[in-house]
PDB file of N, CA and C in Angstrom:
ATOM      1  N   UNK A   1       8.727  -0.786 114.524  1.00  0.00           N
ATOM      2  CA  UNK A   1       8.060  -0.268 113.337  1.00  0.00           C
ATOM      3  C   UNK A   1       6.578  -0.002 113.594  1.00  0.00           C
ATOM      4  N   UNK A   2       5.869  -0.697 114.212  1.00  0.00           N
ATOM      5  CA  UNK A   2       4.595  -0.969 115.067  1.00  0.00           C
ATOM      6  C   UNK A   2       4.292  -0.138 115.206  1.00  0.00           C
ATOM      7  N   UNK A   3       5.398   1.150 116.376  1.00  0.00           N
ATOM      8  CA  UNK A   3       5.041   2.007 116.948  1.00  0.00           C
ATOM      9  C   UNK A   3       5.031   3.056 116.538  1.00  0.00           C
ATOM     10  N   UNK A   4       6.213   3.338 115.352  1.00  0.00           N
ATOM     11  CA  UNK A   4       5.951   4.344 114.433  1.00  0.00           C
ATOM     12  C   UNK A   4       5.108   4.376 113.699  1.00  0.00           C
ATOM     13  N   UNK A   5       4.455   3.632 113.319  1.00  0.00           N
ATOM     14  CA  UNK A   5       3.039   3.556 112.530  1.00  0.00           C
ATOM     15  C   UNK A   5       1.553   3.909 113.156  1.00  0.00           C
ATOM     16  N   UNK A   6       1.902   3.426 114.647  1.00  0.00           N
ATOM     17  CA  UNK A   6       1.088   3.995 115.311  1.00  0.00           C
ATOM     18  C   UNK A   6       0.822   5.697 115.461  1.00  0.00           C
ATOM     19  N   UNK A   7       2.080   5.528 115.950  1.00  0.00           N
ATOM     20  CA  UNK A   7       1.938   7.287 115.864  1.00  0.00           C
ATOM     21  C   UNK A   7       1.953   8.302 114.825  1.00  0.00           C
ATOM     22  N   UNK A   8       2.250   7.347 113.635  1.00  0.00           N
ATOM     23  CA  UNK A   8       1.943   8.672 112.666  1.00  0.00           C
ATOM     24  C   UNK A   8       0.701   8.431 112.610  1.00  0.00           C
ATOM     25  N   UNK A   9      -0.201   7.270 112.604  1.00  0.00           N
ATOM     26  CA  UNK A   9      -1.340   7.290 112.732  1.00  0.00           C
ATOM     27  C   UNK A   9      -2.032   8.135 113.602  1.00  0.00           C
ATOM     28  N   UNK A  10      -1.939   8.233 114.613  1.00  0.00           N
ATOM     29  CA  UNK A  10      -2.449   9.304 115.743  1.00  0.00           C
ATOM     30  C   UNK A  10      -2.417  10.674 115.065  1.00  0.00           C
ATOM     31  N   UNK A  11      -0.616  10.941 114.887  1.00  0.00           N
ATOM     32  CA  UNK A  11      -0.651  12.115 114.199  1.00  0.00           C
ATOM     33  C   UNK A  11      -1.701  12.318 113.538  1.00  0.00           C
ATOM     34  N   UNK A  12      -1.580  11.823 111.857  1.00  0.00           N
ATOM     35  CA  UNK A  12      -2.622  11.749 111.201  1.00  0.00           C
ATOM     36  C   UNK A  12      -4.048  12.495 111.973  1.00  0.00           C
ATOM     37  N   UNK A  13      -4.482  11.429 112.533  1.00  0.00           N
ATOM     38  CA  UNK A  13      -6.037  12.030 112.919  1.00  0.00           C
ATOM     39  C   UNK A  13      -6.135  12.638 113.763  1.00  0.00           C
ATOM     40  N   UNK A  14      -5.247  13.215 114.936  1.00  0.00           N
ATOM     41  CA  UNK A  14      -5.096  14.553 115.577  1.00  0.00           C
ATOM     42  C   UNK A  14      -5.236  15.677 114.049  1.00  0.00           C
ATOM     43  N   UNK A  15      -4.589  15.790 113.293  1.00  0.00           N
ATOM     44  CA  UNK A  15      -4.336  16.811 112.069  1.00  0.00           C
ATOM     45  C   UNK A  15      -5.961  16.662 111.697  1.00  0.00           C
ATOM     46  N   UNK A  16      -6.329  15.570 111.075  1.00  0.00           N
ATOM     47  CA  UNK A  16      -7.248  15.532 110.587  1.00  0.00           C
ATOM     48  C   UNK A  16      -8.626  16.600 111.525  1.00  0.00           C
ATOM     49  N   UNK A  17      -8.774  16.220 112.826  1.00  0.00           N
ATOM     50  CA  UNK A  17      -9.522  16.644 113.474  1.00  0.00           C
ATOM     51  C   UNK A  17      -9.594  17.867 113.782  1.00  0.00           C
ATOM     52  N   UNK A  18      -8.061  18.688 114.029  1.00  0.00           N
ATOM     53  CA  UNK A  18      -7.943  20.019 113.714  1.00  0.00           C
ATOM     54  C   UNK A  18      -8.083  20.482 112.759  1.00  0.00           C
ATOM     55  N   UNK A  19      -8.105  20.040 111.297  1.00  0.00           N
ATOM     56  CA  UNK A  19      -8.614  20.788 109.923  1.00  0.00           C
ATOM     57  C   UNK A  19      -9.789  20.542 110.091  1.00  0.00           C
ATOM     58  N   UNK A  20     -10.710  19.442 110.755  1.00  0.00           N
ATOM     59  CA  UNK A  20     -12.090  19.510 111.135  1.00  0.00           C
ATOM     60  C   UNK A  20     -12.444  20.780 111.628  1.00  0.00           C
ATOM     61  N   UNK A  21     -12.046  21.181 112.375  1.00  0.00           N
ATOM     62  CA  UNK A  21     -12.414  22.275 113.562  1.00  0.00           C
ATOM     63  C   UNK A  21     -11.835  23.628 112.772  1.00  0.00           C
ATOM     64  N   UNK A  22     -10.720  23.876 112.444  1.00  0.00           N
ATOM     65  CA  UNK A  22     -10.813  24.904 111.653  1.00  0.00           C
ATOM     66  C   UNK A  22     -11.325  25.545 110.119  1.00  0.00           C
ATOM     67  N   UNK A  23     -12.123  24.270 110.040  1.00  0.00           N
ATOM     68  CA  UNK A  23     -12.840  24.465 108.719  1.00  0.00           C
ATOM     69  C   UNK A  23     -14.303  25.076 109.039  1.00  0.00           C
ATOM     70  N   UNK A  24     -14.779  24.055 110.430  1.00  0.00           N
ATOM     71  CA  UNK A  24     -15.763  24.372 110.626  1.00  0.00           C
ATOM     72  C   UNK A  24     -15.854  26.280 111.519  1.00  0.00           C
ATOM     73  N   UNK A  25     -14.655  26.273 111.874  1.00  0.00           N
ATOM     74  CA  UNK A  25     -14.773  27.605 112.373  1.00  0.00           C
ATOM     75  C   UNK A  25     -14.796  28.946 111.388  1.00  0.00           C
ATOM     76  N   UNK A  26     -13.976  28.635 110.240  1.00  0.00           N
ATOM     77  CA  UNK A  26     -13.588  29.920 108.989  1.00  0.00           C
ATOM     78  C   UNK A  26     -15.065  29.739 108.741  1.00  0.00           C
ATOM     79  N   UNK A  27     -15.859  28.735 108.614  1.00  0.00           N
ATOM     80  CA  UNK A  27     -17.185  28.616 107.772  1.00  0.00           C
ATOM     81  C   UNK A  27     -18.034  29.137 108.501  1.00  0.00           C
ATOM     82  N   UNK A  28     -18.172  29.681 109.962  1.00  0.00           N
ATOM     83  CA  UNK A  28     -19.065  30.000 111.018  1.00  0.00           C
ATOM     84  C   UNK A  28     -18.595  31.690 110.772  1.00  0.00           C
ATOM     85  N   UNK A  29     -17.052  32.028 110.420  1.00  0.00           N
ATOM     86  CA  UNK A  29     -16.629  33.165 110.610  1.00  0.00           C
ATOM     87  C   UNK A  29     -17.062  33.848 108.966  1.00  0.00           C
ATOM     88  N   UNK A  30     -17.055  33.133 108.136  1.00  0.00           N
ATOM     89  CA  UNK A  30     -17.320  33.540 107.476  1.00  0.00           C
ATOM     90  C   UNK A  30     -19.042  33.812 107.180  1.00  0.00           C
ATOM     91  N   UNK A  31     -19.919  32.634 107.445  1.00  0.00           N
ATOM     92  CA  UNK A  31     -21.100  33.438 107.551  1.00  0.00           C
ATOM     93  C   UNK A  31     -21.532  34.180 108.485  1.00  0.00           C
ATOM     94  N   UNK A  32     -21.250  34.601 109.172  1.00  0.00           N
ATOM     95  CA  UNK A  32     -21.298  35.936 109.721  1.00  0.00           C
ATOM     96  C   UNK A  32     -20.892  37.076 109.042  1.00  0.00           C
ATOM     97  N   UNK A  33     -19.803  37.141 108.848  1.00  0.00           N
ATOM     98  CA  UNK A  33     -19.743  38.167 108.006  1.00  0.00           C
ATOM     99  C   UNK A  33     -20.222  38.969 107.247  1.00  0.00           C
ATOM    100  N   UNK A  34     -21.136  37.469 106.185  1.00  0.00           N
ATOM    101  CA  UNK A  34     -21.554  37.390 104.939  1.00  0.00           C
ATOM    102  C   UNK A  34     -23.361  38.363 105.189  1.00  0.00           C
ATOM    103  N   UNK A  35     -23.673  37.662 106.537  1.00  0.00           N
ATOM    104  CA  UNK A  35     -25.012  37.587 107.282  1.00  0.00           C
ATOM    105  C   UNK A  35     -25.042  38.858 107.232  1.00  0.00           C
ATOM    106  N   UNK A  36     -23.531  39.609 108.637  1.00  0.00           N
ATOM    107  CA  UNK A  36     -23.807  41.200 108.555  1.00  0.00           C
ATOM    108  C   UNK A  36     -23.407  41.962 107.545  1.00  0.00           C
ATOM    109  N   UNK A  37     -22.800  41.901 106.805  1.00  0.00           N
ATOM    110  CA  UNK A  37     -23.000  42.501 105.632  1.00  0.00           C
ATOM    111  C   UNK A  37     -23.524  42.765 104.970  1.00  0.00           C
ATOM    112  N   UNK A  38     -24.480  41.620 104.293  1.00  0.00           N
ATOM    113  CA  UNK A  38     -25.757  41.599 103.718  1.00  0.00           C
ATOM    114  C   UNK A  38     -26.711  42.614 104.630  1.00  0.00           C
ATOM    115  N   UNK A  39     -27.184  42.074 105.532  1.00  0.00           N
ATOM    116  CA  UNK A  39     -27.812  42.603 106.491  1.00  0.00           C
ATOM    117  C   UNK A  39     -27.442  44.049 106.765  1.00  0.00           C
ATOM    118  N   UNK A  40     -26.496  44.640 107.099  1.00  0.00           N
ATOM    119  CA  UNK A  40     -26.182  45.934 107.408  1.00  0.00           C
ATOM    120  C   UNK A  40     -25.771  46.644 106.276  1.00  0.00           C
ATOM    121  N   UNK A  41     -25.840  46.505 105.208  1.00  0.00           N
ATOM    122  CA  UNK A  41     -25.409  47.007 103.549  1.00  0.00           C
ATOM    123  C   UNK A  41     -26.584  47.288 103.037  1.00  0.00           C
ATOM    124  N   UNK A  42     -27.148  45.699 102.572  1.00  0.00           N
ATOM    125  CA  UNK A  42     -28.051  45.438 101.148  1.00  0.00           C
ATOM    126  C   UNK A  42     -30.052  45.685 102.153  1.00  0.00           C
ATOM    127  N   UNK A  43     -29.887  45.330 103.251  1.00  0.00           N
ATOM    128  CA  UNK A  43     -30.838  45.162 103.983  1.00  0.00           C
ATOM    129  C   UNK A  43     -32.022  44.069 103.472  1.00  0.00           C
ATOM    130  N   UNK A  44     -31.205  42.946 103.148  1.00  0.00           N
ATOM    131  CA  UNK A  44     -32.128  42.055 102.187  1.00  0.00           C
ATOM    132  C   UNK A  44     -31.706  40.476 103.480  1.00  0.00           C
ATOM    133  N   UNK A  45     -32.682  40.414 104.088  1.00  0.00           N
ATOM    134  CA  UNK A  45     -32.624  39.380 105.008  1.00  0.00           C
ATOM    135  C   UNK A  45     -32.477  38.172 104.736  1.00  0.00           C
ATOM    136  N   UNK A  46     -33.470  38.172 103.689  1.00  0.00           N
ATOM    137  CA  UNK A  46     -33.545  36.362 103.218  1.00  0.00           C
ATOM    138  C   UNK A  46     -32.437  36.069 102.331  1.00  0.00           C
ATOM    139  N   UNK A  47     -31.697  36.887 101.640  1.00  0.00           N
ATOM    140  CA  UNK A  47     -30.812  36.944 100.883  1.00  0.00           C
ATOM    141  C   UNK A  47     -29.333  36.911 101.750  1.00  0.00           C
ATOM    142  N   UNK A  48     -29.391  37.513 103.063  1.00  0.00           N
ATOM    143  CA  UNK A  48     -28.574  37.228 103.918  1.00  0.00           C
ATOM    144  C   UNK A  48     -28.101  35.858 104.671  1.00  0.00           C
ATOM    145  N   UNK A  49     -29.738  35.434 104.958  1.00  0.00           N
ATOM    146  CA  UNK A  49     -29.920  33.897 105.824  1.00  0.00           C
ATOM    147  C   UNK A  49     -29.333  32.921 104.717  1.00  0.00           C
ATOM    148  N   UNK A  50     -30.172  33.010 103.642  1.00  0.00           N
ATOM    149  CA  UNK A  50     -29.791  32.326 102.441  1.00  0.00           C
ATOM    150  C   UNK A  50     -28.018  32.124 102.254  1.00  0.00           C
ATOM    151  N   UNK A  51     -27.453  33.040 102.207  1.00  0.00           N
ATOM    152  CA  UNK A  51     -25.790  33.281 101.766  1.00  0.00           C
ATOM    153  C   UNK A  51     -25.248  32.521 102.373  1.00  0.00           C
ATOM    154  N   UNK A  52     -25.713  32.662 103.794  1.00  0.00           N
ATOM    155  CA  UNK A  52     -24.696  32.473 105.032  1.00  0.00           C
ATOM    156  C   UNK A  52     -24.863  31.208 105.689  1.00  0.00           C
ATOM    157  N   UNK A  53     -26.428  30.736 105.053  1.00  0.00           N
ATOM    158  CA  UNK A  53     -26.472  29.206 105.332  1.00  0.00           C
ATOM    159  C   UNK A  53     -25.950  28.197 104.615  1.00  0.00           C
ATOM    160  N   UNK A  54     -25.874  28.443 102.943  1.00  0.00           N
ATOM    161  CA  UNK A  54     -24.809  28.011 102.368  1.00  0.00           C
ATOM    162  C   UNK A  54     -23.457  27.956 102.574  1.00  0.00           C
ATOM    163  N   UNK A  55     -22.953  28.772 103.054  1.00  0.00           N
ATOM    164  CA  UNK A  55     -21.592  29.157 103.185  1.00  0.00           C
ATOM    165  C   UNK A  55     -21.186  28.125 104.528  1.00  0.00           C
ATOM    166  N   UNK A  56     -21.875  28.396 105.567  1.00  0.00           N
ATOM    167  CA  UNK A  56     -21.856  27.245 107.086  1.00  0.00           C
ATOM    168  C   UNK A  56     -22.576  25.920 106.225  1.00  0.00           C
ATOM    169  N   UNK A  57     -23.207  25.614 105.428  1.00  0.00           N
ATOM    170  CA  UNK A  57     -23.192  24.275 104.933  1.00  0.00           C
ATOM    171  C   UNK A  57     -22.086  23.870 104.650  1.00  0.00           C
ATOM    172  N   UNK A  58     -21.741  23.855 103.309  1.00  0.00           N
ATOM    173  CA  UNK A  58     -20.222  23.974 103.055  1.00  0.00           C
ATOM    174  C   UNK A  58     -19.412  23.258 103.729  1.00  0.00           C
ATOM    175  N   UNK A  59     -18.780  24.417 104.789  1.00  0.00           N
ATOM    176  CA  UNK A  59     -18.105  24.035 105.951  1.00  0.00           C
ATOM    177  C   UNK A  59     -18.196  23.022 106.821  1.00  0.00           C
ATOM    178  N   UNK A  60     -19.471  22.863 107.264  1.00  0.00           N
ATOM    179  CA  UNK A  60     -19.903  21.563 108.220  1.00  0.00           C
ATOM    180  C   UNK A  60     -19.572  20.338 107.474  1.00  0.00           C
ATOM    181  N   UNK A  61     -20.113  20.237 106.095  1.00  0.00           N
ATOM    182  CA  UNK A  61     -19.713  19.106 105.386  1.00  0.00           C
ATOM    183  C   UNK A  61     -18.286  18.584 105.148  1.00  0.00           C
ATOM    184  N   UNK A  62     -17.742  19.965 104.779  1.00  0.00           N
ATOM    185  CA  UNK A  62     -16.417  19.415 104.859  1.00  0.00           C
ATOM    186  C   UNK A  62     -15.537  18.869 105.971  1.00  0.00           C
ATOM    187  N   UNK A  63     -16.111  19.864 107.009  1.00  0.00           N
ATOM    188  CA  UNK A  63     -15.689  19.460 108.523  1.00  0.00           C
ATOM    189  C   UNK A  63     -15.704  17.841 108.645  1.00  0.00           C
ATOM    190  N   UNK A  64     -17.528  17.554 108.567  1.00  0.00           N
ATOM    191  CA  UNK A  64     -17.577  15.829 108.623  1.00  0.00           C
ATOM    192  C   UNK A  64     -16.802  14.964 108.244  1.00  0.00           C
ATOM    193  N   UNK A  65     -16.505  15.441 106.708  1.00  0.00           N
ATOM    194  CA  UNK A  65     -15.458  14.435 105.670  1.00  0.00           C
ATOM    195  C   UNK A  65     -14.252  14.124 106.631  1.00  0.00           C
ATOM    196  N   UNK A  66     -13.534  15.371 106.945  1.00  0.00           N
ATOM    197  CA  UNK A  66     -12.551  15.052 107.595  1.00  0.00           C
ATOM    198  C   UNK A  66     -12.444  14.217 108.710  1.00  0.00           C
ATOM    199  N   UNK A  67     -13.731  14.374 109.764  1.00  0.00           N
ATOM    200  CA  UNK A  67     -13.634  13.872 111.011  1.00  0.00           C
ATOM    201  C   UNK A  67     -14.184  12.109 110.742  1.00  0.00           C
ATOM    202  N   UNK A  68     -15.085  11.893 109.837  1.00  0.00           N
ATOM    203  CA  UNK A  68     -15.079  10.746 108.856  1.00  0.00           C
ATOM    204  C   UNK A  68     -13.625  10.288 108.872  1.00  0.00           C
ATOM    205  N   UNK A  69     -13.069  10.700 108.256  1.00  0.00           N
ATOM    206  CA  UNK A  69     -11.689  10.494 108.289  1.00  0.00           C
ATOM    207  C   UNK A  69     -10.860  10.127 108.799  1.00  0.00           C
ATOM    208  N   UNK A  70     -11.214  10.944 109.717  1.00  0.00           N
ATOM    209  CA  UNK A  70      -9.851  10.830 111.388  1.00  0.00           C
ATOM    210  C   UNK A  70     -10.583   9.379 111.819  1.00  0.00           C
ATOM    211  N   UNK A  71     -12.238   9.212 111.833  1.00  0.00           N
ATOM    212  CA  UNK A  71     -12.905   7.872 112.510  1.00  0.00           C
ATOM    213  C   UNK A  71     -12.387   6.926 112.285  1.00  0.00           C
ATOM    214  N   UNK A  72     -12.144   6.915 110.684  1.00  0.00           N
ATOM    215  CA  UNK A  72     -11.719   5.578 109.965  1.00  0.00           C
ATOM    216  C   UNK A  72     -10.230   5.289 110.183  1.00  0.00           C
ATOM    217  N   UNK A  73      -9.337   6.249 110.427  1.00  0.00           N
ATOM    218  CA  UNK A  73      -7.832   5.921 110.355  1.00  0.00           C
ATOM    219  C   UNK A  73      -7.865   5.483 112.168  1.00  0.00           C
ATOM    220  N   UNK A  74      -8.500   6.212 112.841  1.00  0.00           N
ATOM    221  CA  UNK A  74      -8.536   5.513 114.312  1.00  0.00           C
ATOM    222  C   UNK A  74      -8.756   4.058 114.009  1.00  0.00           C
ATOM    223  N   UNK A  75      -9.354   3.637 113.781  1.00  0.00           N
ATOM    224  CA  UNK A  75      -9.260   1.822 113.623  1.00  0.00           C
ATOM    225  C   UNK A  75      -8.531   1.166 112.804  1.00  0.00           C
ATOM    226  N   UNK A  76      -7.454   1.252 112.455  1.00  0.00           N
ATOM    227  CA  UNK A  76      -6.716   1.059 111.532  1.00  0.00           C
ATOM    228  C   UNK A  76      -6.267  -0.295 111.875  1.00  0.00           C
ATOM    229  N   UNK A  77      -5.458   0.364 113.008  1.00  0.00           N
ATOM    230  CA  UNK A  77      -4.707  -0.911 114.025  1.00  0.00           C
ATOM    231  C   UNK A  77      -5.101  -1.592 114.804  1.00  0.00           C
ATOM    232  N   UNK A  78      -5.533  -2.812 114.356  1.00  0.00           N
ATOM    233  CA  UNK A  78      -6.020  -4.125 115.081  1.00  0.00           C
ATOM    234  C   UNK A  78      -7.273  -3.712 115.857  1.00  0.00           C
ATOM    235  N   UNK A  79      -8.515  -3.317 114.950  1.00  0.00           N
ATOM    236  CA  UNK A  79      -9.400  -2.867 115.401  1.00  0.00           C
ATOM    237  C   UNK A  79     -10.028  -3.956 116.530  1.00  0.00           C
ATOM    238  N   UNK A  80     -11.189  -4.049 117.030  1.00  0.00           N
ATOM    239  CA  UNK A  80     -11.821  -5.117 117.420  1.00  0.00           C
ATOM    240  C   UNK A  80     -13.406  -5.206 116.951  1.00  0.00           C
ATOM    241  N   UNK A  81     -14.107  -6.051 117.389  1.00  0.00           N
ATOM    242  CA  UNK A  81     -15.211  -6.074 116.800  1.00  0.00           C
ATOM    243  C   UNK A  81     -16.189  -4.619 117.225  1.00  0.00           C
ATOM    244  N   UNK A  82     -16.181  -4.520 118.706  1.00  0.00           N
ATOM    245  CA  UNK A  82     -16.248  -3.191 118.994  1.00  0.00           C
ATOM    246  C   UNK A  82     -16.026  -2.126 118.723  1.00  0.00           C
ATOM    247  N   UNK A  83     -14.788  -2.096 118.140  1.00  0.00           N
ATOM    248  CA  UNK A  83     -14.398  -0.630 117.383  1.00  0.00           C
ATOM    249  C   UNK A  83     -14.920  -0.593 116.515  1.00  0.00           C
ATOM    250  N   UNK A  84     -14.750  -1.814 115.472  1.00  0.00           N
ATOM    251  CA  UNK A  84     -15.619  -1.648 114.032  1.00  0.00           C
ATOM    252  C   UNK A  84     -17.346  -1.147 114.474  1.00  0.00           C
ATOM    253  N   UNK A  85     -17.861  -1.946 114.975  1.00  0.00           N
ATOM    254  CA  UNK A  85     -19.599  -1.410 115.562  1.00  0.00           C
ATOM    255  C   UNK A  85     -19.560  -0.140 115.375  1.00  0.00           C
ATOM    256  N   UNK A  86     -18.437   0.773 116.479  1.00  0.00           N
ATOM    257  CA  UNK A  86     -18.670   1.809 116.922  1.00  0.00           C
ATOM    258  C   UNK A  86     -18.296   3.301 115.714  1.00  0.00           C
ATOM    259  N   UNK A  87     -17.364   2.273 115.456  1.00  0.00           N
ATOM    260  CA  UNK A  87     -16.924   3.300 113.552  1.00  0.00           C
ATOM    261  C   UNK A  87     -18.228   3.135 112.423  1.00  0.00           C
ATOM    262  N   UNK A  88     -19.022   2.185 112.609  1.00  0.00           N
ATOM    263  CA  UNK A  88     -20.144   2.340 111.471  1.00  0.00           C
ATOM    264  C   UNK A  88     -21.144   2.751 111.886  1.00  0.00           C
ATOM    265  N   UNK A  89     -21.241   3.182 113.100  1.00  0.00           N
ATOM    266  CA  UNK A  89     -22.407   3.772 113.934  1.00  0.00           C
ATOM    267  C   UNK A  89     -22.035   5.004 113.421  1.00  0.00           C
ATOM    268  N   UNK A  90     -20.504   5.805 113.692  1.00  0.00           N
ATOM    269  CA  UNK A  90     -19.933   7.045 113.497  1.00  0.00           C
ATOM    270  C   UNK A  90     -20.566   7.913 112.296  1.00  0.00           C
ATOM    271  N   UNK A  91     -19.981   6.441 111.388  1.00  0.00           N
ATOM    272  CA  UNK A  91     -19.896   6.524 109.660  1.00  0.00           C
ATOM    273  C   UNK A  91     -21.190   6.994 109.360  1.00  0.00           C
ATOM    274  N   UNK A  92     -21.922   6.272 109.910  1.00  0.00           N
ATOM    275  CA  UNK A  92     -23.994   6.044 109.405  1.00  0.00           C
ATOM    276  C   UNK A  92     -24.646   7.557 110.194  1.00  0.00           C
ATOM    277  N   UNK A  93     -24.082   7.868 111.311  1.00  0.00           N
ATOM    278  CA  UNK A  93     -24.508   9.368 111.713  1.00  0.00           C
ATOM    279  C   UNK A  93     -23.876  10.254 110.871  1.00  0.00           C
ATOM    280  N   UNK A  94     -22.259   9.969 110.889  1.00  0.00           N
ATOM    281  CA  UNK A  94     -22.013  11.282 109.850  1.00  0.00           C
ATOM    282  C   UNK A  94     -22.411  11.676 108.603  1.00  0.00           C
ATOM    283  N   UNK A  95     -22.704  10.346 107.875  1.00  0.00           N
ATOM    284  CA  UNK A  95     -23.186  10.143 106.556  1.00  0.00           C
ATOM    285  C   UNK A  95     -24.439  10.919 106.471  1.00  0.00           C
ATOM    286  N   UNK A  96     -25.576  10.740 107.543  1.00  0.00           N
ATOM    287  CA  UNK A  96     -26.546  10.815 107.292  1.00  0.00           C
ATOM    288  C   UNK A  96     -27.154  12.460 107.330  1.00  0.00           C
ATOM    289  N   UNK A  97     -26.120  12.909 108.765  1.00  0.00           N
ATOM    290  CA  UNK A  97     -26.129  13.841 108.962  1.00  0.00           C
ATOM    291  C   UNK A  97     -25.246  15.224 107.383  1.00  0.00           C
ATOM    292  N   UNK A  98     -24.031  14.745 106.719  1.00  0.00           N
ATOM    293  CA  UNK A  98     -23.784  14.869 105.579  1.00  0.00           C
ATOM    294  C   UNK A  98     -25.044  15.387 104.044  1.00  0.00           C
ATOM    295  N   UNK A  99     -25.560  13.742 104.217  1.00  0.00           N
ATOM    296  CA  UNK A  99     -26.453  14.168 103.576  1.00  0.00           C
ATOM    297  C   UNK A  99     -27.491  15.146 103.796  1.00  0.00           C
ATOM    298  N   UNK A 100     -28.231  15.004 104.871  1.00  0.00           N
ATOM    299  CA  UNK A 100     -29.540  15.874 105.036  1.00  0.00           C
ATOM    300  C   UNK A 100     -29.097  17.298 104.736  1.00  0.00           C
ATOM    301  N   UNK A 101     -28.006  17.468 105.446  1.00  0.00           N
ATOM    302  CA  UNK A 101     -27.069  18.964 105.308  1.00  0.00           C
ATOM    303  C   UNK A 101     -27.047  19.181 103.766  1.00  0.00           C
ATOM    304  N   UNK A 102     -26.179  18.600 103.016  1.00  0.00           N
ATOM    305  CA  UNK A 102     -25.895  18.899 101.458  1.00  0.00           C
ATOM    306  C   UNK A 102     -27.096  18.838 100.883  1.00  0.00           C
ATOM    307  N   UNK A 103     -28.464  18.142 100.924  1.00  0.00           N
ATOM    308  CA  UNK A 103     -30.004  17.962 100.455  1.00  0.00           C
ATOM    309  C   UNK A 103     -30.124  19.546 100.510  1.00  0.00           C
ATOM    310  N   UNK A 104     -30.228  20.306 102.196  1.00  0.00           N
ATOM    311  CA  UNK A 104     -30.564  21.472 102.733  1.00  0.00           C
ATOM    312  C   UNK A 104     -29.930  22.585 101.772  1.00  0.00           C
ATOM    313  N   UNK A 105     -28.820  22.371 101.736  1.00  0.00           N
ATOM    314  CA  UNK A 105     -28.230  23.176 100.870  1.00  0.00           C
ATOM    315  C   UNK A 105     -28.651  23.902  99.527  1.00  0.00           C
ATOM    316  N   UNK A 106     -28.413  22.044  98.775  1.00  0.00           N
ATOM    317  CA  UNK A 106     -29.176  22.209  97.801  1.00  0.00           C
ATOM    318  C   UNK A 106     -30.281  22.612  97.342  1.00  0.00           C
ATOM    319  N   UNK A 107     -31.167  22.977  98.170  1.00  0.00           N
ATOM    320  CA  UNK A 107     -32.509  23.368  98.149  1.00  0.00           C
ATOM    321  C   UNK A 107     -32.473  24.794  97.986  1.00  0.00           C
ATOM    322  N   UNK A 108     -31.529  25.064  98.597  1.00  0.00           N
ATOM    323  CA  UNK A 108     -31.636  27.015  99.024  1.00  0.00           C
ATOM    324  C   UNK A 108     -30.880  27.344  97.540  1.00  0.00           C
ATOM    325  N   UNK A 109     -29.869  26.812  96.808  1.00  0.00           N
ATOM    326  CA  UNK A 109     -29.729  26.827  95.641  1.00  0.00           C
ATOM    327  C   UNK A 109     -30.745  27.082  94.676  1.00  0.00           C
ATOM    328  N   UNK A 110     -31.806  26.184  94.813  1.00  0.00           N
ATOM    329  CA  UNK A 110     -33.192  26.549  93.722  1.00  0.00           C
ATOM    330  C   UNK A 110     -34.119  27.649  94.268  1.00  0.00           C
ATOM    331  N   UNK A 111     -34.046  27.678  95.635  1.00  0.00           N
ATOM    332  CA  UNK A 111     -34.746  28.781  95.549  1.00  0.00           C
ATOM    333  C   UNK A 111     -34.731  30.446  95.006  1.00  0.00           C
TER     334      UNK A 111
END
């Protein structure tokens, strides 16, 4: 039973880590888009940078959540004291990095 739990666990955060990565990629593909479009249409630059940095915010954040995610289900099973260290080190970069990102965001919102 052990072992099936293990591995759906793995499963699990293999999945997780690939919706990481393809979130963060639609969100890269999409501001671009957004960038040349703006840019090659409206010819309004800051209105371009602006769009498209929101749009790759977004994405990165959500990316994190997930890979957050995948961190925490990796220690599931009989972590050790080490693993735990190394998951709140994870947690406290992603978090932080999370925030400053969503702050950034938010900012270009008021402007």
């Amino acid at each position: 039973m052990a072992k099936v739990i293990s591995a759906l666990n793995n499963f699990i955060v293999n999945i997780c880590q690939i919706l990481a990565m393809v979130v963060i990629m639609i969100g890269i593909f999409k501001a671009l888009i957004i960038y040349l479009k703006d840019i090659l249409l409206t010819k309004k630059a800051f209105n371009a940078l602006k769009e498209s940095r929101l749009e790759i915010g977004h994405a990165f954040s959500l990316g994190l959540a997930f890979l957050i995610g995948a961190s925490i289900l990796k220690t599931i099973a009989a972590p050790s004291w080490d693993d735990i260290g190394q998951l709140a080190a994870i947690i406290a970069i992603r978090t932080a990095l999370n925030f400053f990102l969503l702050r950034d965001v938010e900012s270009l919102f008021k402007k």
